[in-house]
Every structure is written in C-alpha cells, then in structure tokens.
C-alpha atoms as a PDB file:
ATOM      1  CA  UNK A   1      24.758  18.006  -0.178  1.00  0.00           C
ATOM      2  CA  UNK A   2      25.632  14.357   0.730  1.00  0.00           C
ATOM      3  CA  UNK A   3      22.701  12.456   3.048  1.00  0.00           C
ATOM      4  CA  UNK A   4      21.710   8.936   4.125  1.00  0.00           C
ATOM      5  CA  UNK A   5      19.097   7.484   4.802  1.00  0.00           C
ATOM      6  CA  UNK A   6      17.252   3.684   5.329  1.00  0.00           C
ATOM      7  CA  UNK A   7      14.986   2.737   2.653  1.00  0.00           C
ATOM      8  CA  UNK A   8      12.662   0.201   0.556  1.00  0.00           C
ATOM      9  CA  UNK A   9      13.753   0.035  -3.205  1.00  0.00           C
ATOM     10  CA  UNK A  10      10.160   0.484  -4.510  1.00  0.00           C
ATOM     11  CA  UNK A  11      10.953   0.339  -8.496  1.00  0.00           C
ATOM     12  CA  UNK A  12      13.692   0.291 -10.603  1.00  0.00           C
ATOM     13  CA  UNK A  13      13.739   1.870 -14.153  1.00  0.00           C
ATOM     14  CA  UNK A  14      16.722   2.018 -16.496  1.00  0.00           C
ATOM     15  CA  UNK A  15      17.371   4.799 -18.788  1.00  0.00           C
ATOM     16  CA  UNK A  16      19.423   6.039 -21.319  1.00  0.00           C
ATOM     17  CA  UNK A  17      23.020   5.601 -21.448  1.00  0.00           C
ATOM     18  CA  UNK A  18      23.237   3.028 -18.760  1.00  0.00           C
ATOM     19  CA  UNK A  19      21.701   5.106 -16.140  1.00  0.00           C
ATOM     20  CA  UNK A  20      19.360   3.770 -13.851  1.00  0.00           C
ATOM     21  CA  UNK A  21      16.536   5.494 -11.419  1.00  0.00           C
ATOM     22  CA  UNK A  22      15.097   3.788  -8.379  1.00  0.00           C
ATOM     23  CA  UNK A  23      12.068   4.839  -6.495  1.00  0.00           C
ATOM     24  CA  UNK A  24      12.933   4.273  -2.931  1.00  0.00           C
ATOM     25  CA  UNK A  25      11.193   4.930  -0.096  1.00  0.00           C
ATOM     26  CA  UNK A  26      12.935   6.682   2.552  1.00  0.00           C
ATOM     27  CA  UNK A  27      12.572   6.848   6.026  1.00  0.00           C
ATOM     28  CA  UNK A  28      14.025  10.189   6.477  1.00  0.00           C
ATOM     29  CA  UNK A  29      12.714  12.029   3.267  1.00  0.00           C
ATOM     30  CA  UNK A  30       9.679   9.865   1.995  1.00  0.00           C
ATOM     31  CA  UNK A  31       9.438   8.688  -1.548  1.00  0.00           C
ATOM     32  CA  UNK A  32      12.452  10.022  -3.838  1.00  0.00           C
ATOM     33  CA  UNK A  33      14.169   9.505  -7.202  1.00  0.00           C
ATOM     34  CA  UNK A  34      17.683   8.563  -7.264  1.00  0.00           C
ATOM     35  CA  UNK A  35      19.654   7.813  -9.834  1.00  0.00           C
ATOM     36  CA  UNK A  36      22.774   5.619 -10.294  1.00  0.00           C
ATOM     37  CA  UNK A  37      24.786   3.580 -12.373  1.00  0.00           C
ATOM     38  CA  UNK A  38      24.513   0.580 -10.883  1.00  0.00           C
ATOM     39  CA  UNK A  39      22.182  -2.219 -11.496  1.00  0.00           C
ATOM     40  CA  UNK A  40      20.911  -5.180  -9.602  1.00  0.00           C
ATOM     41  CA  UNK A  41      23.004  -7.367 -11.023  1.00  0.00           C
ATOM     42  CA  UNK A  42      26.147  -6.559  -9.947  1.00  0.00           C
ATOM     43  CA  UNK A  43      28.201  -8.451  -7.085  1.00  0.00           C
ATOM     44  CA  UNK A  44      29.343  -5.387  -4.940  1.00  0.00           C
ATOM     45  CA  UNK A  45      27.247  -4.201  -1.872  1.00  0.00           C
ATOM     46  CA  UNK A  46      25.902  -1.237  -3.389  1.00  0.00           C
ATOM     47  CA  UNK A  47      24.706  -2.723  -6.547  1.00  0.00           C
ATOM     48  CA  UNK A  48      22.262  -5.547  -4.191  1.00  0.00           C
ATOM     49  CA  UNK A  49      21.218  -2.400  -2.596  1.00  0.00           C
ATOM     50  CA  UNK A  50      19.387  -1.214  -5.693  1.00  0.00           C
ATOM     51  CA  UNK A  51      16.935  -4.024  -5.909  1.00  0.00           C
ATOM     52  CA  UNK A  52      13.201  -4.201  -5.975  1.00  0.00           C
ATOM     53  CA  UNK A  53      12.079  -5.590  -2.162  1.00  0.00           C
ATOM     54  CA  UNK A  54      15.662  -4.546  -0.731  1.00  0.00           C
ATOM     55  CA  UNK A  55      15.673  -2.698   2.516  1.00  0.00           C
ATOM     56  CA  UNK A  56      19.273  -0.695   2.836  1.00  0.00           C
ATOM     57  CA  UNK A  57      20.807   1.866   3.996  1.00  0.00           C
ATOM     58  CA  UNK A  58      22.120   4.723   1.220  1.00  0.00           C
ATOM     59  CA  UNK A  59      24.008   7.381   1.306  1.00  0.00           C
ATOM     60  CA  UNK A  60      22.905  10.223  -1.458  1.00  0.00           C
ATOM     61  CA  UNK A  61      24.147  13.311  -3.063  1.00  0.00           C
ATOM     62  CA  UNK A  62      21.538  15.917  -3.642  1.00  0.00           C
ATOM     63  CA  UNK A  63      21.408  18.128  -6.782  1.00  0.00           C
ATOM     64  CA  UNK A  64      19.686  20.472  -7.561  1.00  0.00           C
ATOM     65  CA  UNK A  65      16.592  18.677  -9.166  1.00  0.00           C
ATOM     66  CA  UNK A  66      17.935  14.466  -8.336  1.00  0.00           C
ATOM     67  CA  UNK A  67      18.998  12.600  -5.469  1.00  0.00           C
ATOM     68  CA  UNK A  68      21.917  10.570  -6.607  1.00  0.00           C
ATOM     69  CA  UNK A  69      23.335   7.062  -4.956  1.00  0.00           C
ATOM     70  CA  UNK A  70      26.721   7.495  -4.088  1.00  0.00           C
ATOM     71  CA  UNK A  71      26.631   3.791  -2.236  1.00  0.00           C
ATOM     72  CA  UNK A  72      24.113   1.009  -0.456  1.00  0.00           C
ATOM     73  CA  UNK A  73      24.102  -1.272   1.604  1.00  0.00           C
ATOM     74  CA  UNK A  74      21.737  -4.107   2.396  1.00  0.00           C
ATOM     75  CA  UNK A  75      19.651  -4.559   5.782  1.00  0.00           C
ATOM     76  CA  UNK A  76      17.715  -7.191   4.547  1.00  0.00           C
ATOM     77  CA  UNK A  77      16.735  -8.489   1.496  1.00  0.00           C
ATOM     78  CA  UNK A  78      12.923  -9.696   0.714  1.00  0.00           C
ATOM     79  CA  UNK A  79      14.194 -10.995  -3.241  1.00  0.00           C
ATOM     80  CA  UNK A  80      13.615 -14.580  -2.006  1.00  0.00           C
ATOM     81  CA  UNK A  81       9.919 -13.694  -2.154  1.00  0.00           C
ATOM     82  CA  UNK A  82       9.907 -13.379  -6.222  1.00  0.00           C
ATOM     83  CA  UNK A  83      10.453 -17.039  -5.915  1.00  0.00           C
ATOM     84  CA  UNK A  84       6.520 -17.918  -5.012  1.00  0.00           C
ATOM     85  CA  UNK A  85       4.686 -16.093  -7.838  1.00  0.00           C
ATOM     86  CA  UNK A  86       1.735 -15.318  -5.481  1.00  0.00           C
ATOM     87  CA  UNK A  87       3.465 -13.710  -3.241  1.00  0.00           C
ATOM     88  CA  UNK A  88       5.948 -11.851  -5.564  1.00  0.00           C
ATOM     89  CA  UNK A  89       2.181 -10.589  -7.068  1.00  0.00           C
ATOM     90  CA  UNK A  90       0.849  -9.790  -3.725  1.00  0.00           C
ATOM     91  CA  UNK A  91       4.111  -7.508  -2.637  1.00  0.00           C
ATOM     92  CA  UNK A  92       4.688  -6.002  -6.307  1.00  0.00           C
ATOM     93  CA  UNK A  93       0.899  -4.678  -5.857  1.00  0.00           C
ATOM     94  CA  UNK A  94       1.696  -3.712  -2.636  1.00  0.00           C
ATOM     95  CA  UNK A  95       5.127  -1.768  -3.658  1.00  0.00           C
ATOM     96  CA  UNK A  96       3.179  -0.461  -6.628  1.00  0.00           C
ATOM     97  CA  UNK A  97       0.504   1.091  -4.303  1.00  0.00           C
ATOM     98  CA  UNK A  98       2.697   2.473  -2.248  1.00  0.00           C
ATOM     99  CA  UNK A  99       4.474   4.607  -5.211  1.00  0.00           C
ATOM    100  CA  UNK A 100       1.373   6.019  -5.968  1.00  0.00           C
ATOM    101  CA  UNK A 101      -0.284   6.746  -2.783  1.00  0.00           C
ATOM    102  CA  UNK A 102       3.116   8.854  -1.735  1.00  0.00           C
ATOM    103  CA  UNK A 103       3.706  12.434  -2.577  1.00  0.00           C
ATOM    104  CA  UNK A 104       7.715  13.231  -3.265  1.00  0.00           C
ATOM    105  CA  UNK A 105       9.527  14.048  -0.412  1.00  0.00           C
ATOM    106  CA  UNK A 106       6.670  13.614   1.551  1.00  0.00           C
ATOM    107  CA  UNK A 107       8.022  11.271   4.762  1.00  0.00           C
ATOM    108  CA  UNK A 108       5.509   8.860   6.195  1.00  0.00           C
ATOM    109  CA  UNK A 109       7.367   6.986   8.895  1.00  0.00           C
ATOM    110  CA  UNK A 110       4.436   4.855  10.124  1.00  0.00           C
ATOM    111  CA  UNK A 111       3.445   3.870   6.761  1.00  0.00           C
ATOM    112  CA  UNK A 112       7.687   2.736   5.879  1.00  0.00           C
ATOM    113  CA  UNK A 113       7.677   1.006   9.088  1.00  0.00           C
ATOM    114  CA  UNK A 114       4.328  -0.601   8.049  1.00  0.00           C
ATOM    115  CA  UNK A 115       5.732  -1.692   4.237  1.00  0.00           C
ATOM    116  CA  UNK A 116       8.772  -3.135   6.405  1.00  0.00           C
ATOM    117  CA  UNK A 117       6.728  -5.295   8.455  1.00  0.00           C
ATOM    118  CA  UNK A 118       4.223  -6.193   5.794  1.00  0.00           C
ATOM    119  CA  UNK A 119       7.617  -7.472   4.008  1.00  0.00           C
ATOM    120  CA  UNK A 120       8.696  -9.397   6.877  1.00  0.00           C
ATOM    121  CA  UNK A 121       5.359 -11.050   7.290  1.00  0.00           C
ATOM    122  CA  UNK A 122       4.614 -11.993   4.006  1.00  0.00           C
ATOM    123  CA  UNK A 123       7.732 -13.844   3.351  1.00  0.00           C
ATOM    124  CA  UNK A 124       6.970 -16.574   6.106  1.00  0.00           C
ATOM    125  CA  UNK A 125       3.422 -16.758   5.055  1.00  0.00           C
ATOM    126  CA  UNK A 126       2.011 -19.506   3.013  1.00  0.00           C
ATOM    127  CA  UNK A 127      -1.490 -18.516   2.095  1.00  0.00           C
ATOM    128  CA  UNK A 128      -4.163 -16.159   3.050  1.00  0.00           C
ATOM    129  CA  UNK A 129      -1.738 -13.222   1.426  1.00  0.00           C
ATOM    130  CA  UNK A 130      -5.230 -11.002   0.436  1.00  0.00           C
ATOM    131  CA  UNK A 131      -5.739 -10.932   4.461  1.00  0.00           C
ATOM    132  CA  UNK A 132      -1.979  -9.068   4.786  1.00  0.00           C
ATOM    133  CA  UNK A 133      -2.544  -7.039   1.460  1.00  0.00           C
ATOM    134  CA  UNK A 134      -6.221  -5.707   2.530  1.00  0.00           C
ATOM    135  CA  UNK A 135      -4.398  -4.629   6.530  1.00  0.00           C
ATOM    136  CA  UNK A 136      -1.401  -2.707   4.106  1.00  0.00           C
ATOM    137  CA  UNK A 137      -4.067  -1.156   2.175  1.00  0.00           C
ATOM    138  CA  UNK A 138      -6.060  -0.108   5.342  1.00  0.00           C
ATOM    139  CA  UNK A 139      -3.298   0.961   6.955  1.00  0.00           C
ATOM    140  CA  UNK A 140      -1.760   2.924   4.136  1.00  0.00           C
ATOM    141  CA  UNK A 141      -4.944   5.026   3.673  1.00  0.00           C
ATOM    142  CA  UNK A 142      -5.262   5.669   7.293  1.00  0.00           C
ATOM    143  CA  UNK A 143      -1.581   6.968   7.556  1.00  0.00           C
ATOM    144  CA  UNK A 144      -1.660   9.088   4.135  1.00  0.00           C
ATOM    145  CA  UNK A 145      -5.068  11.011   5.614  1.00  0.00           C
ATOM    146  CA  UNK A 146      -7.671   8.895   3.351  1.00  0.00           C
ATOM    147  CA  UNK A 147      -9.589   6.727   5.228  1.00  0.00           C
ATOM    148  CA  UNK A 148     -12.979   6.104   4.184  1.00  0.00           C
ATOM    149  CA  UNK A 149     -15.596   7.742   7.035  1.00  0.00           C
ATOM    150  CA  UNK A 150     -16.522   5.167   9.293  1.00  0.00           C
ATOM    151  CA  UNK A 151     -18.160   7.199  12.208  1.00  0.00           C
ATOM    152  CA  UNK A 152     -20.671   9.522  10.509  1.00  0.00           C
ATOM    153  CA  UNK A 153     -22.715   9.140   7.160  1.00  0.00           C
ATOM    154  CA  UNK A 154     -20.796   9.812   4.371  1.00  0.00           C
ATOM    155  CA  UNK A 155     -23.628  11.377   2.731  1.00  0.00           C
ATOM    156  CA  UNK A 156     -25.647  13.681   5.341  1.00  0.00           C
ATOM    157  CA  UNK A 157     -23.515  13.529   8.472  1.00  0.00           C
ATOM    158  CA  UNK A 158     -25.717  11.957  10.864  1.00  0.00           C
ATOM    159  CA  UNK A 159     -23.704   9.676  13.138  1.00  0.00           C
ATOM    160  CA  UNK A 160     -23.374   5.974  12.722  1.00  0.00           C
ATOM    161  CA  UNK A 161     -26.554   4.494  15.203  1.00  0.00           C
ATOM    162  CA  UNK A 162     -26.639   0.674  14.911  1.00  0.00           C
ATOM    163  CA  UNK A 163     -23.401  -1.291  15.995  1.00  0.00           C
ATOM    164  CA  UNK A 164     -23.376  -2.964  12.259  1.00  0.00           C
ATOM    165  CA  UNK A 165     -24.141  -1.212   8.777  1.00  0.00           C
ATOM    166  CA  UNK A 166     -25.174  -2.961   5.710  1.00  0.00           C
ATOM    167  CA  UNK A 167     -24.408  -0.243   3.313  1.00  0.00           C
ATOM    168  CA  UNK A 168     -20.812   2.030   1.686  1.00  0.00           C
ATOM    169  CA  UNK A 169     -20.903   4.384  -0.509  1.00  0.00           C
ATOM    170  CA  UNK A 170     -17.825   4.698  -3.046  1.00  0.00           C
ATOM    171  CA  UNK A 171     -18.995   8.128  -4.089  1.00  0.00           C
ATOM    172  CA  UNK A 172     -19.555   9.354  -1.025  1.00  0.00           C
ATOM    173  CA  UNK A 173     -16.302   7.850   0.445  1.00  0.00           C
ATOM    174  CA  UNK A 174     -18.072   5.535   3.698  1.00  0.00           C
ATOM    175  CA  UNK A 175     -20.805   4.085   5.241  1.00  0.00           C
ATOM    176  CA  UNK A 176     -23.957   5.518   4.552  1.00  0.00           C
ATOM    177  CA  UNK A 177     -27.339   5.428   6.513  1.00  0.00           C
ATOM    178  CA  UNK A 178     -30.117   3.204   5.142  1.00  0.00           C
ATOM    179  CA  UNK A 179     -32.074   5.969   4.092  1.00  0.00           C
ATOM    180  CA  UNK A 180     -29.176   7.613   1.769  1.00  0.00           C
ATOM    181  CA  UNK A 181     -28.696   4.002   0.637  1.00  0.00           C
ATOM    182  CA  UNK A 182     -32.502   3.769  -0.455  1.00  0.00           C
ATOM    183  CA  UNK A 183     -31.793   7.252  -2.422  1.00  0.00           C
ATOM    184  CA  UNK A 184     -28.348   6.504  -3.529  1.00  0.00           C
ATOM    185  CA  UNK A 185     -29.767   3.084  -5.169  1.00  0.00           C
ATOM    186  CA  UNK A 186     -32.562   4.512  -6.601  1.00  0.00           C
ATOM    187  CA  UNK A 187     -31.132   7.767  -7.979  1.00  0.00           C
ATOM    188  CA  UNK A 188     -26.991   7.108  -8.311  1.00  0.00           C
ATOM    189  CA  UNK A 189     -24.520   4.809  -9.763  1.00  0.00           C
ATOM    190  CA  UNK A 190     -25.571   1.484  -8.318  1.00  0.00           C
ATOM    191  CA  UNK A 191     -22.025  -0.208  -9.101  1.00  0.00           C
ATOM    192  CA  UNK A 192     -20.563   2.582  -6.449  1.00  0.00           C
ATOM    193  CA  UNK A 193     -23.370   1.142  -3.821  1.00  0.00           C
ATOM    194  CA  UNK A 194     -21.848  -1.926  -1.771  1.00  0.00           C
ATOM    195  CA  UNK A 195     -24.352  -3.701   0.110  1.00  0.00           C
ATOM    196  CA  UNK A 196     -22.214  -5.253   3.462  1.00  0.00           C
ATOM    197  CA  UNK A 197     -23.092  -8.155   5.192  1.00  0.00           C
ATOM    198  CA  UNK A 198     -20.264  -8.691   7.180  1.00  0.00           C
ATOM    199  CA  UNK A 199     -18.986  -6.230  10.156  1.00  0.00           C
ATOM    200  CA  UNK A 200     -16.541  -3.708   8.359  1.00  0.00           C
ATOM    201  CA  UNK A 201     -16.476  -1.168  10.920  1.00  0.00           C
ATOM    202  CA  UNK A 202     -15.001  -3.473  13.262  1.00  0.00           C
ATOM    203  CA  UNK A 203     -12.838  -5.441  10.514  1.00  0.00           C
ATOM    204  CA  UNK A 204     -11.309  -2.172   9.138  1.00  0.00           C
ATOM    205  CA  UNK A 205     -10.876  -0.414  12.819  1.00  0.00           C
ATOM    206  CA  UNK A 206      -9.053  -3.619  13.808  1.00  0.00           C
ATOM    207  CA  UNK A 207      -6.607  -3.852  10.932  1.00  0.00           C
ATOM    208  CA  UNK A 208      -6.045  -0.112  11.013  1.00  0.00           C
ATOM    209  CA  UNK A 209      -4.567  -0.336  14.956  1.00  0.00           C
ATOM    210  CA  UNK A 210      -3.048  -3.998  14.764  1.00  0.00           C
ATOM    211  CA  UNK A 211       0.653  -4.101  13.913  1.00  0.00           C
ATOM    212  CA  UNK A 212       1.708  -6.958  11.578  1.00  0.00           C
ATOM    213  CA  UNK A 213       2.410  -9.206  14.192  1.00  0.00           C
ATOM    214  CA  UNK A 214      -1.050  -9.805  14.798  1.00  0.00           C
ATOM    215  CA  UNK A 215      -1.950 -10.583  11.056  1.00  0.00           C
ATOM    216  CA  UNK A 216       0.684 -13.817  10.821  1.00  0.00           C
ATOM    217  CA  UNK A 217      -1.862 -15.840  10.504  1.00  0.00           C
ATOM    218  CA  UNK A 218      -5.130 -14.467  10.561  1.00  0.00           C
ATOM    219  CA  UNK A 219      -7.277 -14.898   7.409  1.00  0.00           C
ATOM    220  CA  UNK A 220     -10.442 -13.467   6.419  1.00  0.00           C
ATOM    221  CA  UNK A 221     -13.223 -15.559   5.232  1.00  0.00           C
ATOM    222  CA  UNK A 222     -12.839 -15.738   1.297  1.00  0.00           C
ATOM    223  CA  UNK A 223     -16.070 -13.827   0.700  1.00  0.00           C
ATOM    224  CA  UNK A 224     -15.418 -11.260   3.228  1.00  0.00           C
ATOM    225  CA  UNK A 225     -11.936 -10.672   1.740  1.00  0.00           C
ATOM    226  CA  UNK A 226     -13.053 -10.775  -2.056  1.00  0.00           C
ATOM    227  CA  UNK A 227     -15.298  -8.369  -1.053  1.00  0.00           C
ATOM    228  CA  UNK A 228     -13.749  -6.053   1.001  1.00  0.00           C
ATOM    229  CA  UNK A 229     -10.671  -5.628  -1.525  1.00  0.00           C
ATOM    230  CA  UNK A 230     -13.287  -5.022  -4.327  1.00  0.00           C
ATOM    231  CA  UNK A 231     -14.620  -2.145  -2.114  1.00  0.00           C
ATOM    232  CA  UNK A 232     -11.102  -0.686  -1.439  1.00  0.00           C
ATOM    233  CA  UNK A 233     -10.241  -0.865  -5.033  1.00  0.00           C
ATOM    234  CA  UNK A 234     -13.162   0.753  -6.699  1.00  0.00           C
ATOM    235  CA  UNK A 235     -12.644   3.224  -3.136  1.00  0.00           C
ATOM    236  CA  UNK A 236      -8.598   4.033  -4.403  1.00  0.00           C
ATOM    237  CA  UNK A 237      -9.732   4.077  -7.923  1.00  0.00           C
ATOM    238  CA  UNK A 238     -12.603   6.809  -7.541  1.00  0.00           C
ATOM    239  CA  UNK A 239     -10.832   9.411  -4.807  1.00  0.00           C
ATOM    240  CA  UNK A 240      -7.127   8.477  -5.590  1.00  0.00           C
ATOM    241  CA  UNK A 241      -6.808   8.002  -8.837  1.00  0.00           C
ATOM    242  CA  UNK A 242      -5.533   4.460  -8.377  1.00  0.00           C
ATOM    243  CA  UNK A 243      -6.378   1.786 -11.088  1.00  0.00           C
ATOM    244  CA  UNK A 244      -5.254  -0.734 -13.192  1.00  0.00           C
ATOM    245  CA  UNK A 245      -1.956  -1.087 -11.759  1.00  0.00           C
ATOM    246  CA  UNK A 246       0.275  -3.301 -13.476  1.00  0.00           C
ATOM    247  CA  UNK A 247       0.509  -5.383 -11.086  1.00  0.00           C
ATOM    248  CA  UNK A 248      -2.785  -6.058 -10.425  1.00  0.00           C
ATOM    249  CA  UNK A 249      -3.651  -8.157  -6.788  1.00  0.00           C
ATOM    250  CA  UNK A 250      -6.526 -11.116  -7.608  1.00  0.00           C
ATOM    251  CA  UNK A 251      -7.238 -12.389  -4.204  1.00  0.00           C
ATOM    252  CA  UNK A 252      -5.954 -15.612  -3.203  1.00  0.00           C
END
C-alpha cells in the first residue's frame, strides 16, 4: 500500500547493509519506522528529507511489518539549529522525549503541531530555551493523557481549597493537601516530596493552553524553571518510564 504523509524526522539509525531507519513522526499515522536507503548526506530532495529536525512531506510503502520511504521532500528544515550547541541540546531532548512518550501508530495531531511550533520558536530564540522546553514538556503530557492532577489531591481526593499550594507529590502524581504532605514527609520517600513556593497551578495551566506564539520570549525565573523541570523529570521518570535520556536537557 503506497501513503504520504507530513512529518518530523525524530531519529535516524543506520543498519546493516547500508540500510537506514528513521523515526518520524507523522501527522497522519503518529510515530512510525521507515526504512530507506538513503542517508542525510546525499544532495537529492529525498535524501535532505531524512534528517534529524527536518519537517517533509513522504510518501511510503507499507509492508507487512515496515513502512518504507519511497521519496521526501523538505517543508522546512530546523538543521541550522545544530549550529548553537544549546539549542541543538535543548531540541535533541525535546525530539528524544517525544520518541518515547509516543506509542506506534498512535497519531497525536496536537502534540506534531506542537513539536512544529516548538521548532519554529526555538530557532529564533537566543536564551531562556528551559522556558520553551518546560511548555513542550507540559504540553506533551497533557496531549498524551498524563498530566499530573492539578484540581484534586493526588493522594485522598479532596479538592484543591487555597488558590496556591506549597506541596507535589511524585508518587502520587500532583499536588497534595498539607495534611498528606505532613504524612507523606514523615512516612514516604522524601526525595519524591517537592515543597513549591512558586504558583504551579497557574504556571502549568498557562503553558498547557498557550500556543508557542506566546512563549517567544517569555522566561521563567531561573529558580522557578530549575525547579519546575526537576519536578517534571523525576514526574516522567517515576510514571513513564522516562530517564536518563541521552540527551539529557541541563537548564540554561
């Protein structure tokens, strides 16, 4: 069967006999494999199509188990942002999230439109790039159905009183109420108790409904940023699975 499709080149692996896979996110089908025999290095249209941080469009053939690239061709190209090493850090952890958080052939067309816009915004940026990378992160979780609970107690349900809360639970995947923070810290894990002094209800409802546009150049304060990406980290690493990426974000 022979299909197209837009889509963000998410990785690029080469394999035996001069075969190569991509991981491309597609707005039609979600993430998929495809393989070809092209690589990134070649001249002709199709061959710039299979880069990392290319947005194309691609026509595939489907097997019975691959997707296969019959040709490509190049929207736009993000590959000018491997030329500032904090940004080419920023988007590879970004790209390398995304891979994970996606199930195959699973489409997510807010999140691809979201990836495309976080691209576009974080090539004209010139610092601040934790602020854009904590929104994708939001955003992602929100649109793949794992957002941390914001309105209740993650612990025993009761719902959220006082405007600001000073206290999220990892483990229990949200805010908590001060009285399942006084038994979480004196009976749990205390690294998976965050103490909050800063307003993330409002910072992580804000980021979730803002498009990209909004974020070109807002910044979080420093603090607030280290330690809301700490949070969302040890938050992806506990429920999702999601560590020690190789590409591993340090906030700038």
């Amino acid at each position: 069967m022979i299909t197209d499709t837009e889509g963000i080149v998410l990785k690029q692996v080469k394999t035996v006999n001069g075969r190569t896979m991509l991981v491309i996110f597609s707005r039609k089908f979600g993430r998929i494999s495809v393989g070809t025999n092209l690589t990134g290095t070649g001249k002709n249209k199709s061959a710039l199509a299979t880069r990392p941080f290319t947005y194309g469009e691609y026509e595939l053939f489907k097997g019975r188990d691959v997707y296969n690239l019959n040709s490509g061709r190049v929207i736009k190209s993000y590959f000018d942002i491997g030329e500032d090493l904090d940004k080419f850090m920023a988007a590879s952890y970004v790209m390398e999230l995304t891979d994970h958080l996606l199930m195959e052939e699973d489409p997510q067309p807010k999140l691809f439109v979201d990836l495309t816009e976080f691209l576009e915004t974080i090539e004209k940026r010139t610092k601040s790039l934790d602020t854009l990378v904590i929104a994708y992160i939001i955003k992602a979780l929100d649109s793949t159905g794992t957002m941390p609970e914001l309105d209740y107690c993650a612990a025993c349900g009761r719902e959220r009183k006082a405007p600001k809360v000073k206290w999220f639970s990892v483990e229990e995947g949200g805010i908590i109420c001060p009285d399942c923070a006084k038994d979480a810290t004196e009976t749990g894990d205390k690294s998976l108790i965050y103490s909050v002094d800063f307003d993330i209800i409002n910072i992580l409802g804000y980021f979730r409904k803002m498009p990209f546009d909004r974020f070109s150049k807002l910044a979080l304060d420093e603090k607030v940023s280290s330690k809301l990406m700490d949070i969302l980290k040890s938050y992806m690493a506990y429920h999702l699975d999601i560590s020690n990426l190789k590409s591993e974000f340090v906030t700038i």
